[in-house]
N, C-alpha and C. Protein backbone atom coordinates (compact mmCIF):
# COMPACT_ATOMS: atom_id res chain seq x y z
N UNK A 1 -65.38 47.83 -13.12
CA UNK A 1 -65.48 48.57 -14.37
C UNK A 1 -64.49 49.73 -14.35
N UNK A 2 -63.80 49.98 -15.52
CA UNK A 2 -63.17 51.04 -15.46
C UNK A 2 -63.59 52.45 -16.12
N UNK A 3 -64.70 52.39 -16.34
CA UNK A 3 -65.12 53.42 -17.21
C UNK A 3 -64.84 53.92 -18.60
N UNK A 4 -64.13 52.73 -19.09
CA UNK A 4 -64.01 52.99 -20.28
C UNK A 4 -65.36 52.40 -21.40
N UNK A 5 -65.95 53.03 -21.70
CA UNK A 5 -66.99 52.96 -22.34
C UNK A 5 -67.14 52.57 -23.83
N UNK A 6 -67.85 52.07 -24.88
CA UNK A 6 -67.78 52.02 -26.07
C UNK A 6 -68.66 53.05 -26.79
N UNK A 7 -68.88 53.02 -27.96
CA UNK A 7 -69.50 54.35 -29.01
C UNK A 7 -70.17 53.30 -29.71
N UNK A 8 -70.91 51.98 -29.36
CA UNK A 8 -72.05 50.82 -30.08
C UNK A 8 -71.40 50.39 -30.84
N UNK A 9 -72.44 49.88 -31.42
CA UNK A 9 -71.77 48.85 -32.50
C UNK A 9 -72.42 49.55 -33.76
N UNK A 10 -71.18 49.77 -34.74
CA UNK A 10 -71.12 50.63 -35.91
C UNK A 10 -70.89 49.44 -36.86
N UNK A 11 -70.26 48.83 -36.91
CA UNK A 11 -69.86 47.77 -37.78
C UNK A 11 -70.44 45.89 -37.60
N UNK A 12 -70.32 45.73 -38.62
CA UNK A 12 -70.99 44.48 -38.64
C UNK A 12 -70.43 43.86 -40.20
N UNK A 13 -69.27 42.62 -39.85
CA UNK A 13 -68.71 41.60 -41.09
C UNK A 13 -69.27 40.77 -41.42
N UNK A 14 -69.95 39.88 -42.15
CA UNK A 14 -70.39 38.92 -42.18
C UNK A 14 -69.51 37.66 -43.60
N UNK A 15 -69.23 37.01 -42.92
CA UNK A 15 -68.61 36.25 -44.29
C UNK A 15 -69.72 35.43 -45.37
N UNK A 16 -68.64 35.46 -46.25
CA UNK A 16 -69.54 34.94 -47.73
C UNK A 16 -69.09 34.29 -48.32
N UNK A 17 -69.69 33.09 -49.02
CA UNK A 17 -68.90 32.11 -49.94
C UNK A 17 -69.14 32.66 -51.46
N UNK A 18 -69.82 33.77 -51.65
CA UNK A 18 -70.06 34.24 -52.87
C UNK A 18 -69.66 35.51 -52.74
N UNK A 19 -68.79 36.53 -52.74
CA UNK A 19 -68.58 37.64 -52.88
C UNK A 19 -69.68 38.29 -53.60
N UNK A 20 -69.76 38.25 -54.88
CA UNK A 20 -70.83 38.80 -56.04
C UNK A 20 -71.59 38.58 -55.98
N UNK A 21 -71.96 37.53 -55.19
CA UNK A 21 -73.91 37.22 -55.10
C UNK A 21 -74.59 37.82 -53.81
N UNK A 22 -73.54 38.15 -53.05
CA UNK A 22 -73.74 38.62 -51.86
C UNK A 22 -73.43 40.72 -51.71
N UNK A 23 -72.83 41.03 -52.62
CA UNK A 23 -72.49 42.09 -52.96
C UNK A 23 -74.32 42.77 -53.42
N UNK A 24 -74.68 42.12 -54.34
CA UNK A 24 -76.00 41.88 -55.07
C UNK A 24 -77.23 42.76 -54.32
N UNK A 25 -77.13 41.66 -53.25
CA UNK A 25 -78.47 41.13 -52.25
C UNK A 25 -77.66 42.63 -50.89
N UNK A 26 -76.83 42.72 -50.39
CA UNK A 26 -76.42 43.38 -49.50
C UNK A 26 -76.98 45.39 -50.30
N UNK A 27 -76.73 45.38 -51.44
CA UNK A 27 -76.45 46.04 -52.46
C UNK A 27 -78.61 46.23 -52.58
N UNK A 28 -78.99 45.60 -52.79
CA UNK A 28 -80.34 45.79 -52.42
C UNK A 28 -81.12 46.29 -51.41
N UNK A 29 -80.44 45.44 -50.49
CA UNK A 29 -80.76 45.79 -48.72
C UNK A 29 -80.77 47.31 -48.32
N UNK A 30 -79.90 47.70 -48.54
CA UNK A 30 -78.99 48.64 -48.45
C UNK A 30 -79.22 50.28 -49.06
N UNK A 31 -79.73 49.59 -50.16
CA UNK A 31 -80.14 50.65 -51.01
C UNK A 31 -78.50 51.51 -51.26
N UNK A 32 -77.57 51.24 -51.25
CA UNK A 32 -76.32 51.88 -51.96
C UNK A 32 -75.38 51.35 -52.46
N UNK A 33 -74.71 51.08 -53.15
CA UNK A 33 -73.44 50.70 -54.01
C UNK A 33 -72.41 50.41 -52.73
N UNK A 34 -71.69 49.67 -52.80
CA UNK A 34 -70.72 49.56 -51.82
C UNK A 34 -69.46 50.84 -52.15
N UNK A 35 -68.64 51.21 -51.12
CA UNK A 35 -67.82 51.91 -51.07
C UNK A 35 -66.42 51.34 -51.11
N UNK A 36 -66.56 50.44 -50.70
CA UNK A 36 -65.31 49.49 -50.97
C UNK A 36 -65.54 47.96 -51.38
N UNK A 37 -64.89 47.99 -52.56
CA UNK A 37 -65.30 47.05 -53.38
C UNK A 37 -63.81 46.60 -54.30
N UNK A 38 -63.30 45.34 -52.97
CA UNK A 38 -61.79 44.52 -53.64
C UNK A 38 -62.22 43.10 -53.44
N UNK A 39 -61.50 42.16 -54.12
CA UNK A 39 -62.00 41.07 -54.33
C UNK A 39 -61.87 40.54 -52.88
N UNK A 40 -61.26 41.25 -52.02
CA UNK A 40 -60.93 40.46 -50.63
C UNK A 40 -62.01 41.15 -49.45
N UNK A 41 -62.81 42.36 -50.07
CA UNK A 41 -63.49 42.57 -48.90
C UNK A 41 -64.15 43.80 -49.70
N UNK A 42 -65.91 44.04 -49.05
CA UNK A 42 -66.60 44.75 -49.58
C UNK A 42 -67.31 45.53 -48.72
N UNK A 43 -67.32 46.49 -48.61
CA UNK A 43 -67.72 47.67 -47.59
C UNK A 43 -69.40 48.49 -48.00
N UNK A 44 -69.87 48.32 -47.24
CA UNK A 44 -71.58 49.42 -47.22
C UNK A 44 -71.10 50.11 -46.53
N UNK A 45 -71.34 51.86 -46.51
CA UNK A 45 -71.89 52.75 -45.57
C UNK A 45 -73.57 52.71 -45.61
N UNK A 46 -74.23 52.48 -44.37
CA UNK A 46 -75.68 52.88 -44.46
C UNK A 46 -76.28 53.17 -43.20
N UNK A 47 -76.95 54.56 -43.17
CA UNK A 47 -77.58 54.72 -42.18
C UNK A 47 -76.45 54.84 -40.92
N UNK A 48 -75.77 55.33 -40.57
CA UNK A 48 -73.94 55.50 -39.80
C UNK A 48 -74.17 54.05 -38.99
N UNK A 49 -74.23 52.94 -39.89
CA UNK A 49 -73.76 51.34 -39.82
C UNK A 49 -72.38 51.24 -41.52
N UNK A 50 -71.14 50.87 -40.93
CA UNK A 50 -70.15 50.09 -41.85
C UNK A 50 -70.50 48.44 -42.14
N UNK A 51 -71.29 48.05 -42.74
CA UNK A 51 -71.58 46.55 -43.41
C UNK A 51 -70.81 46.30 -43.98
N UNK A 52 -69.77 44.71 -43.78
CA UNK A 52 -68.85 44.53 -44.40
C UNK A 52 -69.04 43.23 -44.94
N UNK A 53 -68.51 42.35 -46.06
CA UNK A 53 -68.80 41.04 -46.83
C UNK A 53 -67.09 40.71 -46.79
N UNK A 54 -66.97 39.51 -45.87
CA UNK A 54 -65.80 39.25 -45.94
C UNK A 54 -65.84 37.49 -46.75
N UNK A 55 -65.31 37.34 -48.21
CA UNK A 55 -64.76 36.08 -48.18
C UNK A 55 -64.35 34.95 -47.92
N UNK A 56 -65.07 33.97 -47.63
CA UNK A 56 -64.64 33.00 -46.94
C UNK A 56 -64.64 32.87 -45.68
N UNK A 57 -64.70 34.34 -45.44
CA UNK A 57 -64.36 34.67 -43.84
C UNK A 57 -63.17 35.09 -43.37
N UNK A 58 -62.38 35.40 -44.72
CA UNK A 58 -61.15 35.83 -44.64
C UNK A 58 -60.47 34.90 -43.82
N UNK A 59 -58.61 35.58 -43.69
CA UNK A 59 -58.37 35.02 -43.12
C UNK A 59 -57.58 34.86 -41.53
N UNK A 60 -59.23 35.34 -40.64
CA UNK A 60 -59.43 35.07 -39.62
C UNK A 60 -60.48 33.73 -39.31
N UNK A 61 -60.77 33.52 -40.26
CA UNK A 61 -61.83 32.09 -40.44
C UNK A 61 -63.21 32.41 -39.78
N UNK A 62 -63.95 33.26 -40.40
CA UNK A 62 -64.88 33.72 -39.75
C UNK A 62 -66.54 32.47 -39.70
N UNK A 63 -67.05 32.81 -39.24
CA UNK A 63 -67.94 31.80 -39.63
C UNK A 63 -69.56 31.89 -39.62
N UNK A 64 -69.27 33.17 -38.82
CA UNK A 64 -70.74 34.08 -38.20
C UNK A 64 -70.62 35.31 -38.64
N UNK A 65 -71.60 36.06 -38.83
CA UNK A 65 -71.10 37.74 -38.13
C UNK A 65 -70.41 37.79 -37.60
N UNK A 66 -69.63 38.81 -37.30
CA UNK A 66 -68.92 39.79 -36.39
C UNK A 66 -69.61 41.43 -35.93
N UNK A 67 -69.99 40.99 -34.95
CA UNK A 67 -70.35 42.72 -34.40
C UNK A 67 -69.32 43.34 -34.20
N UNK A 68 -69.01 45.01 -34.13
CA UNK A 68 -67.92 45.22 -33.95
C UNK A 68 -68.07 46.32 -32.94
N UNK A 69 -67.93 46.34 -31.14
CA UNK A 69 -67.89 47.58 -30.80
C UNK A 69 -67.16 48.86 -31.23
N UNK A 70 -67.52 49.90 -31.58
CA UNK A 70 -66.61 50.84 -31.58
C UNK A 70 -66.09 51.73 -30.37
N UNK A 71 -64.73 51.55 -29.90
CA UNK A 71 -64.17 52.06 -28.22
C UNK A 71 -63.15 52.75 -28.52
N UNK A 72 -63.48 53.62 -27.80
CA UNK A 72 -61.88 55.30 -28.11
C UNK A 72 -60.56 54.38 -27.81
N UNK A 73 -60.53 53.20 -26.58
CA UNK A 73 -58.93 52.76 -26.14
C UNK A 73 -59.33 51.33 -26.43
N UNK A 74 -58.52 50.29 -27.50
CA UNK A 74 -59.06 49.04 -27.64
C UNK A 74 -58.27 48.22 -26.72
N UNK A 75 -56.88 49.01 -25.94
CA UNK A 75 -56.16 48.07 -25.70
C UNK A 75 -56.83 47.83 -23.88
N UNK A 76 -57.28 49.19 -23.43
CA UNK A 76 -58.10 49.78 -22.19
C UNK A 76 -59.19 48.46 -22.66
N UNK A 77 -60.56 48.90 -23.45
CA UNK A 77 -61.01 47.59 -23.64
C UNK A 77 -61.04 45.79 -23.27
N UNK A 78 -59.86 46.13 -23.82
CA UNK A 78 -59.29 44.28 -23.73
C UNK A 78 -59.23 43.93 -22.64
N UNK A 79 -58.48 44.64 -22.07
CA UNK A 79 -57.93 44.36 -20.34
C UNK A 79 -59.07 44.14 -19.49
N UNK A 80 -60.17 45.03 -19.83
CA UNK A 80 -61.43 45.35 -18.92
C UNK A 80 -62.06 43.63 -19.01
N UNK A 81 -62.22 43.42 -20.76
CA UNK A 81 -62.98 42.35 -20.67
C UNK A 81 -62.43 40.97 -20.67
N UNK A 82 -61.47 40.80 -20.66
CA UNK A 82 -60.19 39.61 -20.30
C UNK A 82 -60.37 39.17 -18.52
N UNK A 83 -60.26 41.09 -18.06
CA UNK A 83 -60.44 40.56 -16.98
C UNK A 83 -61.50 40.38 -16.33
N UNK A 84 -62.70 40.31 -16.88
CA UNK A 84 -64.28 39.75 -16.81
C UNK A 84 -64.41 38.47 -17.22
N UNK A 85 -63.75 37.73 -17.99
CA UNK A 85 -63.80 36.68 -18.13
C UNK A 85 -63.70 36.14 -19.80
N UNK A 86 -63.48 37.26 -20.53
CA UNK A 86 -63.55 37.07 -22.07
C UNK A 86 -62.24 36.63 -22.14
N UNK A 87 -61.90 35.76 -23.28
CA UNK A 87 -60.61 35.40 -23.83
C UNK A 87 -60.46 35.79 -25.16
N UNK A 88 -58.95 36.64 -25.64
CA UNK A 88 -59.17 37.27 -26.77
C UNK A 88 -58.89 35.99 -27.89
N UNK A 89 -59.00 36.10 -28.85
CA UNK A 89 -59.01 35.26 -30.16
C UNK A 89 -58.11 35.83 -31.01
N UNK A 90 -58.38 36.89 -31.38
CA UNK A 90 -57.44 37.66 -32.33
C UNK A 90 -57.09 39.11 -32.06
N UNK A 91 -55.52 38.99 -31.50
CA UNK A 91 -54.94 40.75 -30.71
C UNK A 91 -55.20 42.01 -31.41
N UNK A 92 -55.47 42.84 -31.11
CA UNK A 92 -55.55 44.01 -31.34
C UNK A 92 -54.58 44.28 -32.56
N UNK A 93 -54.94 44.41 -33.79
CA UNK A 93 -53.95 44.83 -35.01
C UNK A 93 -54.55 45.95 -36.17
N UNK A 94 -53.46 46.26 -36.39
CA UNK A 94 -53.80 47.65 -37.57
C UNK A 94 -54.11 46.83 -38.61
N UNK A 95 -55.45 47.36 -39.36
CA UNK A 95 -56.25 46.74 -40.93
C UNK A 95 -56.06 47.71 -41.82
N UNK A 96 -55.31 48.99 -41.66
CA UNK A 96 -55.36 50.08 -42.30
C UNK A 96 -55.81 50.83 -41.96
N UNK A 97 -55.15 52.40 -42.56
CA UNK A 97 -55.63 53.89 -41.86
C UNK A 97 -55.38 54.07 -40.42
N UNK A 98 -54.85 53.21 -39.49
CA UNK A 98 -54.69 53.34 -38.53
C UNK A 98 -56.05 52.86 -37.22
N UNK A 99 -56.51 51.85 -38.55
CA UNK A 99 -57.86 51.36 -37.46
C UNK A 99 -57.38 50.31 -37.13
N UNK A 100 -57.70 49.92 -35.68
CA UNK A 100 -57.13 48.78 -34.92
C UNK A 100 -58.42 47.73 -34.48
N UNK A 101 -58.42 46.31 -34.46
CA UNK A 101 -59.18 45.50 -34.33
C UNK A 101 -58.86 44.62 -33.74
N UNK A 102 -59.60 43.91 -33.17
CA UNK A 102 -59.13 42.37 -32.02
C UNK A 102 -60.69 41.90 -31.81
N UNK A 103 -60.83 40.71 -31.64
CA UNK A 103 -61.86 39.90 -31.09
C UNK A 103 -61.30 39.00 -29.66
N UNK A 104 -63.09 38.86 -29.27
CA UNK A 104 -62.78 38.46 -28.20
C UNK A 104 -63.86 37.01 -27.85
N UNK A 105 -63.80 36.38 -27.49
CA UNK A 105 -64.75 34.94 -26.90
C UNK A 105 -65.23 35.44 -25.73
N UNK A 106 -66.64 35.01 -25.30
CA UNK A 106 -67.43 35.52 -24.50
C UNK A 106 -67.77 34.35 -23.63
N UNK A 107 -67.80 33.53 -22.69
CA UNK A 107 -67.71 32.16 -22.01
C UNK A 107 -68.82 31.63 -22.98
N UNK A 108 -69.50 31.60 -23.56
CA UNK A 108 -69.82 30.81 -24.52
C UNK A 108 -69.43 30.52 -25.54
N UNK A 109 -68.80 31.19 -26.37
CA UNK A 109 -67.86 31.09 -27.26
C UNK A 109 -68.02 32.23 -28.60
N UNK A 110 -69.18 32.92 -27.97
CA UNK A 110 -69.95 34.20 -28.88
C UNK A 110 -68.77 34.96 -29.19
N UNK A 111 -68.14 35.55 -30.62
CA UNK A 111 -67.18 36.32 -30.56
C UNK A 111 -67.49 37.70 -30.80
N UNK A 112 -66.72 38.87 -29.81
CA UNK A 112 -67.19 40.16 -30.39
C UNK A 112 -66.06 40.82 -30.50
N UNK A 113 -66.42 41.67 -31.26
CA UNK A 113 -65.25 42.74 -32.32
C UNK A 113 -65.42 43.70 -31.39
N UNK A 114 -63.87 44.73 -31.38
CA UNK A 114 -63.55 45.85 -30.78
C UNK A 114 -63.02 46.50 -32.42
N UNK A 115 -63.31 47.88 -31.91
CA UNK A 115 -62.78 48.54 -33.14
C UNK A 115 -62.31 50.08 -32.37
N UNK A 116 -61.01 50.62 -33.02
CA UNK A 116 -60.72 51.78 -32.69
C UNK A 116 -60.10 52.41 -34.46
N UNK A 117 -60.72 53.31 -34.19
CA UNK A 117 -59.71 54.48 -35.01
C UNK A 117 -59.16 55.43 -34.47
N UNK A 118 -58.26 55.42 -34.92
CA UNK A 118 -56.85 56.96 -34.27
C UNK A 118 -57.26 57.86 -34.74
């Protein structure tokens, strides 16, 4: 271990074949209006959890949830759990604002989200 630690899991994507019907029901759950609200992706703040409704699953082809750790170094991260035995799926890339994201496969094939903001 290198001591690089994470800050939990803050975020959580889940894809949708209905944007608006799922906006709805999330939008209920939730008890608040989404904060980000584009036809390609829909954002909750609730309770300091980011709930996100991704399309289709966007296009990373999602198919499950996505948990998303939140970790001060994603690239420190990667290395740690690559070299534990995870294989990444999708590299570490800027989504905007300077937040960086990558997933990773877990020997079962469970995928989990890293998340950093600068």
């Amino acid at each position: 271990m290198t001591g690089s630690s994470t800050q939990g899991i803050k975020t959580v994507l889940h894809p949708v074949s209905d944007l608006a019907a799922a906006k709805k029901v999330y939008a209920a759950l939730l008890g608040v209006p989404p904060q980000a609200d584009e036809s390609y992706y829909v954002g909750f703040e609730a309770a300091g959890q980011h709930i996100g409704l991704v399309p289709g699953g966007g296009p990373q082809g999602m198919t499950s949830p996505v948990a998303y750790w939140h970790v001060p170094d994603i690239e420190a991260k990667l290395a740690e759990v690559t070299a534990a035995g995870a294989t990444v799926q999708e590299a570490a890339h800027d989504v905007g604002g300077g937040r960086l994201v990558a997933t990773v496969t877990d020997p079962d094939g469970n995928v989990l989200g890293l998340l950093q903001d600068r």
